[in-house]
N, C-alpha and C. Protein backbone atom coordinates (compact mmCIF):
# COMPACT_ATOMS: atom_id res chain seq x y z
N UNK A 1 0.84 -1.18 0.00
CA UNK A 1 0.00 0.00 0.00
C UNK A 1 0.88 1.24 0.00
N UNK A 2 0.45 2.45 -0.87
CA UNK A 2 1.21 3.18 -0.89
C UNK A 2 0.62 4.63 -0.52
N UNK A 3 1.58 5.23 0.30
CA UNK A 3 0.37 6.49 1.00
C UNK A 3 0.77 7.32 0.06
N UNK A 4 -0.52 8.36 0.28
CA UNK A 4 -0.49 9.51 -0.47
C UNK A 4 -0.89 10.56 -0.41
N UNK A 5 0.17 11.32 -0.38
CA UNK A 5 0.35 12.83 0.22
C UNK A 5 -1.10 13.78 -0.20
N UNK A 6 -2.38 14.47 0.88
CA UNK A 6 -2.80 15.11 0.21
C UNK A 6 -2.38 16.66 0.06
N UNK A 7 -3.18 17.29 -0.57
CA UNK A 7 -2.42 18.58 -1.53
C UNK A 7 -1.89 19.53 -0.30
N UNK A 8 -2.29 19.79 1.17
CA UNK A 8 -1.83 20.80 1.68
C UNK A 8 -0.40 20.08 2.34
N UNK A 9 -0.18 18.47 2.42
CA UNK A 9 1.09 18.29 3.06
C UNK A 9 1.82 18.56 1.84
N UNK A 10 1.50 18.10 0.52
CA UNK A 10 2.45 18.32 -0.63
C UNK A 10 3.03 19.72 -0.98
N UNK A 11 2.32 20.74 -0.32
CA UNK A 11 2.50 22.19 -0.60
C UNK A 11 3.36 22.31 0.28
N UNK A 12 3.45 21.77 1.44
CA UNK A 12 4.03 22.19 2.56
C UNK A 12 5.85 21.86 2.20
N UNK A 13 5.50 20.43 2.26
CA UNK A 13 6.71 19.84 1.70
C UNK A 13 7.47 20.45 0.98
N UNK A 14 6.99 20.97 -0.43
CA UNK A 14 7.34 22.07 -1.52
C UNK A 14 8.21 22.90 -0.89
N UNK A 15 7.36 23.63 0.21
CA UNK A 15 8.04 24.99 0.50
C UNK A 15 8.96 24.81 1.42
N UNK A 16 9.01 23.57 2.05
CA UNK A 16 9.93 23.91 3.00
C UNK A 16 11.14 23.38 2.35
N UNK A 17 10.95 22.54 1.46
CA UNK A 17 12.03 22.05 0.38
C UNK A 17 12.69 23.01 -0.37
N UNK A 18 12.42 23.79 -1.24
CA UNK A 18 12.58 25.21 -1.40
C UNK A 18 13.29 26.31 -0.36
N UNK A 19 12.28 26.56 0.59
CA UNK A 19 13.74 27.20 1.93
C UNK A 19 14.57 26.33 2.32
N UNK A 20 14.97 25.31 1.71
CA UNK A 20 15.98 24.79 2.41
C UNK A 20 16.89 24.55 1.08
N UNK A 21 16.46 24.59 0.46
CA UNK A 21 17.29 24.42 -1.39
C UNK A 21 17.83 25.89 -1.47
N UNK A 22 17.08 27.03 -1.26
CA UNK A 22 17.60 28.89 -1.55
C UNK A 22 18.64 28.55 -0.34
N UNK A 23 18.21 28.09 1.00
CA UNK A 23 19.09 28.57 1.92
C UNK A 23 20.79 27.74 1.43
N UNK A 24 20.56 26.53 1.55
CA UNK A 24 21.78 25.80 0.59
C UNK A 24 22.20 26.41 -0.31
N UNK A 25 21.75 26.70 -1.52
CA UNK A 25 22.26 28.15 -2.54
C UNK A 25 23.25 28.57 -1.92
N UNK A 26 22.56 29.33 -0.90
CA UNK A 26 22.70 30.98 -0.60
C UNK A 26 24.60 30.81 0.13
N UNK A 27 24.22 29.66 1.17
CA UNK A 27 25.74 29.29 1.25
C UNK A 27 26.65 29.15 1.25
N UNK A 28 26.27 28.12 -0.27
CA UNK A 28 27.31 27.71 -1.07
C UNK A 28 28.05 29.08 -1.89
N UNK A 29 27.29 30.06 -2.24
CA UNK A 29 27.36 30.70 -2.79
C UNK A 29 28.28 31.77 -2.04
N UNK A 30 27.88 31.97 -1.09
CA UNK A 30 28.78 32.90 0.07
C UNK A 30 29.58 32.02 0.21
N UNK A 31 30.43 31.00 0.63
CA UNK A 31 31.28 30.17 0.85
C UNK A 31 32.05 30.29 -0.27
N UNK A 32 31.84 30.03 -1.29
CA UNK A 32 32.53 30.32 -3.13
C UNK A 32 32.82 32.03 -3.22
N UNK A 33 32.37 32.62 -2.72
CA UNK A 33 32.66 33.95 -2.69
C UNK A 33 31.91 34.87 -3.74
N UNK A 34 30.94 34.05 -4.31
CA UNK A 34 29.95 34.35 -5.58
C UNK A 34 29.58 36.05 -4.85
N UNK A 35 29.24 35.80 -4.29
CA UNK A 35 27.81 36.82 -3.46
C UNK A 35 28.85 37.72 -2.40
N UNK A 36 28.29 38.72 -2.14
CA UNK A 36 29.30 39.56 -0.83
C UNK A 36 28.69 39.59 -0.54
N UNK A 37 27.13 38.80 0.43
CA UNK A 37 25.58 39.59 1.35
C UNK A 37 26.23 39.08 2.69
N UNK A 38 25.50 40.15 3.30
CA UNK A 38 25.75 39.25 5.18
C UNK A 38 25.35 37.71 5.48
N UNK A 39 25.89 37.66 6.06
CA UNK A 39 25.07 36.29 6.41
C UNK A 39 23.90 36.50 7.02
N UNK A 40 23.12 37.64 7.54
CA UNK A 40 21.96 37.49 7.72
C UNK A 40 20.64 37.82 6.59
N UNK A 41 21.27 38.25 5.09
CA UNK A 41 20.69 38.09 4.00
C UNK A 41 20.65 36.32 3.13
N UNK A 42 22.24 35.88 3.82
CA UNK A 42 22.20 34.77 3.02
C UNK A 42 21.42 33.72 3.96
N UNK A 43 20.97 33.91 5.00
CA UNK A 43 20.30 32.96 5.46
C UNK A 43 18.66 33.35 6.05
N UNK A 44 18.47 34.47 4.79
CA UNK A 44 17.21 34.76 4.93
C UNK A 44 15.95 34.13 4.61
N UNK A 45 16.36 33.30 3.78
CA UNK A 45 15.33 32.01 3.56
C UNK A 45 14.70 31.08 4.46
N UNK A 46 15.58 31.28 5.45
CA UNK A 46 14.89 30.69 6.87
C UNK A 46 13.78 31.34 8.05
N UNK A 47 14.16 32.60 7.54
CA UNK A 47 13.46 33.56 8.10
C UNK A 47 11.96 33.58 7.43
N UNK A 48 11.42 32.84 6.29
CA UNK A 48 10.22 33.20 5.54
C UNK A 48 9.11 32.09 6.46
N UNK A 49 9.58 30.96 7.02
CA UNK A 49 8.36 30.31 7.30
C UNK A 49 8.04 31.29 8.67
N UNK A 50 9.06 31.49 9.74
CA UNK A 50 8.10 31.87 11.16
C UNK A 50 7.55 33.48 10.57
N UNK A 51 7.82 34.29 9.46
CA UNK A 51 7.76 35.46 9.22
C UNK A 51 5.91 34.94 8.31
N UNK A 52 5.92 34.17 7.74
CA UNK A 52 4.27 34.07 7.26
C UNK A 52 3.53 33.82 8.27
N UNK A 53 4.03 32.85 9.14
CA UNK A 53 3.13 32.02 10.34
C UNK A 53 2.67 33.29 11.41
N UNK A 54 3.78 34.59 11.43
CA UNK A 54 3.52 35.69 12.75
C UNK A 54 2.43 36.49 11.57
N UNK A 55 2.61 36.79 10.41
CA UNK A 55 1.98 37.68 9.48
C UNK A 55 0.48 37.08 9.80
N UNK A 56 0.31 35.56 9.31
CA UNK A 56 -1.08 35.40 9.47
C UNK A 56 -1.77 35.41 10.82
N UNK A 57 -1.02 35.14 11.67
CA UNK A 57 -1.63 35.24 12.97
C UNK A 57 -1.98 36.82 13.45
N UNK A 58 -1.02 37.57 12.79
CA UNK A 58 -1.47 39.01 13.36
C UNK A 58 -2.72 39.50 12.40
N UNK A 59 -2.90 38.57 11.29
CA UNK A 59 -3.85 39.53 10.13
C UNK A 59 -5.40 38.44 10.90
N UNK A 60 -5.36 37.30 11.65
CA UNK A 60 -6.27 36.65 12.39
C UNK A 60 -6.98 37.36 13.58
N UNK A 61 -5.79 38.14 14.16
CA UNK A 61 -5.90 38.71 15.84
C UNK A 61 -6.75 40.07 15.10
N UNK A 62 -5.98 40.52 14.26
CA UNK A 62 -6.75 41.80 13.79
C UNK A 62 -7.91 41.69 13.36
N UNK A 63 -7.94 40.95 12.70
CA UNK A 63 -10.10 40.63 12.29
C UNK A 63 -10.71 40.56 13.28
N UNK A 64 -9.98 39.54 14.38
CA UNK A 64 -10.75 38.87 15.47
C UNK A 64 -11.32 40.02 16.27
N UNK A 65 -9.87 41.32 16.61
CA UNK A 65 -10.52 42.32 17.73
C UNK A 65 -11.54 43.52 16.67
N UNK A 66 -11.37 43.91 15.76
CA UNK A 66 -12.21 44.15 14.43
C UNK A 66 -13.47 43.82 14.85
N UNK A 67 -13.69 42.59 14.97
CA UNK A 67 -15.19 41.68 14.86
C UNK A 67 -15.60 41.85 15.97
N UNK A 68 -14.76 41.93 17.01
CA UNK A 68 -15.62 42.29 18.41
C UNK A 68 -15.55 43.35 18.56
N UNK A 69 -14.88 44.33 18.67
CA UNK A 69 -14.99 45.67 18.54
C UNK A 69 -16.05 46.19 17.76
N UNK A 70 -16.82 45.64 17.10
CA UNK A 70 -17.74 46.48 15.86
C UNK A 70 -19.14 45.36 16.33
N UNK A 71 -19.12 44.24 16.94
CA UNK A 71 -19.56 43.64 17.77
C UNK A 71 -20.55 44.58 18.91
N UNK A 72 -19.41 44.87 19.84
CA UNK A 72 -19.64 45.54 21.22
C UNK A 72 -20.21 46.70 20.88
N UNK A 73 -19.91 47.73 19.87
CA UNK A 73 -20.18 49.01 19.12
C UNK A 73 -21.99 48.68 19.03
N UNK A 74 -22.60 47.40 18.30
CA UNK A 74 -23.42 47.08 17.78
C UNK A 74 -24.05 46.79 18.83
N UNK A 75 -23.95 46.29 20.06
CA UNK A 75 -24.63 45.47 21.10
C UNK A 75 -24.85 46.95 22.12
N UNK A 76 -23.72 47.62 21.99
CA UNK A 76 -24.07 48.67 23.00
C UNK A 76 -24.87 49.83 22.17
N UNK A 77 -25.00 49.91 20.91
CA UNK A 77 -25.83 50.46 20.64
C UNK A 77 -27.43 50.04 20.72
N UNK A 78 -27.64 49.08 20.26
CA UNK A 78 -28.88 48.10 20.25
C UNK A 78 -29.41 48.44 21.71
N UNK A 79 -28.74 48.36 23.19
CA UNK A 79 -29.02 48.57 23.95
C UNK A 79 -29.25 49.74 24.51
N UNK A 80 -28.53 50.87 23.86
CA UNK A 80 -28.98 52.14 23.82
C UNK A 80 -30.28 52.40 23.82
N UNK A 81 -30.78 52.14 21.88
CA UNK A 81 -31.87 52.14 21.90
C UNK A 81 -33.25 51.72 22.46
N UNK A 82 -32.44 50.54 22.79
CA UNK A 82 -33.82 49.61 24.06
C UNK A 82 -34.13 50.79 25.26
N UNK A 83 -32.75 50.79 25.73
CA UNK A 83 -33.68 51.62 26.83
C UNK A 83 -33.89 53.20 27.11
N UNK A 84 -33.97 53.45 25.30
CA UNK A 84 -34.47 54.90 25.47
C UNK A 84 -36.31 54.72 24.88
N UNK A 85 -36.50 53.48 23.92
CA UNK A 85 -37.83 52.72 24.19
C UNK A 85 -38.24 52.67 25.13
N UNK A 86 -37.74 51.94 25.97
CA UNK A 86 -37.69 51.16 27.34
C UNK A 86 -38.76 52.64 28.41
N UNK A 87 -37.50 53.51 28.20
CA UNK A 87 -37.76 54.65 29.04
C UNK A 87 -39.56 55.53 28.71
N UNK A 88 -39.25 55.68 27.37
CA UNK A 88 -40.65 56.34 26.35
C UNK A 88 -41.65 55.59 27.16
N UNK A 89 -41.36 54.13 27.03
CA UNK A 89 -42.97 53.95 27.39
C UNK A 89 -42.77 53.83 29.06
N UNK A 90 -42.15 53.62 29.65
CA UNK A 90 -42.19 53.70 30.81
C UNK A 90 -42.78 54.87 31.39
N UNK A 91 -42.38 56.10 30.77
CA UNK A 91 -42.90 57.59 31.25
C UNK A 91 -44.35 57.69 30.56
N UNK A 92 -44.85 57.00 30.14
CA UNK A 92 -46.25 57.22 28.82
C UNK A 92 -46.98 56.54 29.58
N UNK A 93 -46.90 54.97 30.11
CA UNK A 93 -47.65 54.33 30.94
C UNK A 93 -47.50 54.89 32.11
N UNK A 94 -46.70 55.15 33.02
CA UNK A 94 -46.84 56.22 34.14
C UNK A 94 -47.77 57.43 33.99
N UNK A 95 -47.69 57.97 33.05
CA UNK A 95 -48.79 59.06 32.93
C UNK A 95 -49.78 58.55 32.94
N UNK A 96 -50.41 57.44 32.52
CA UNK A 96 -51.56 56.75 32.22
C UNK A 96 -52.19 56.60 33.40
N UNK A 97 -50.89 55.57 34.03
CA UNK A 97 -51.73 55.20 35.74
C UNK A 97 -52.01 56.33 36.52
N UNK A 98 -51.53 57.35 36.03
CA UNK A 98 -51.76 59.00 37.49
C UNK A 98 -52.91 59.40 36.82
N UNK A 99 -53.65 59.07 35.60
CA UNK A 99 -54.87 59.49 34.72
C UNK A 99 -54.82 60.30 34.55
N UNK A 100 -53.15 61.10 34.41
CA UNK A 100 -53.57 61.94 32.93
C UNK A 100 -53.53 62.03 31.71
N UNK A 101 -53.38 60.02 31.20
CA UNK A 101 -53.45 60.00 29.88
C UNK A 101 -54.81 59.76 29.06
């Protein structure tokens, strides 16, 4: 039996195969003297997976407080309005029971 990769481990695989193929490059290449970059350019390829993983998590956190923030905006308004309803008839039926409505 032969397993088989579905498409998001195969992507994964890809990419991390890839940062690890540029970062090898990058190396070899500084080691040969090809390239004059720092070594913290030539081993910037390592830097791309935790740099997507913090990107999406901050573009997650930001919707998230977004959604409650505009949430709470919505709920404390809603409740606004209730109890300025709330209040209307409260003062309308009070007049009623003293009979002067």
């Amino acid at each position: 039996m032969s397993k088989k990769s579905n498409t998001v481990e195969g992507g994964t695989t890809f990419f991390i195969s890839l940062v690890n193929f540029l970062t090898l490059v990058f190396i070899i290449l500084k080691l040969l003297g090809k390239i004059n970059w720092s070594w913290w350019k030539v081993l910037s390829p390592l830097w791309l997976p935790p740099v997507l993983m913090l990107g999406i998590a901050f573009v997650f956190i930001g919707l998230f407080i977004l959604r409650a923030v505009r949430l709470n905006i919505w709920q404390t308004h809603k409740s606004n309005k209730d109890n300025k309803s709330n209040k209307f008839l409260r003062n309308n039926l009070k007049g009623d029971q003293d009979g002067k409505g």
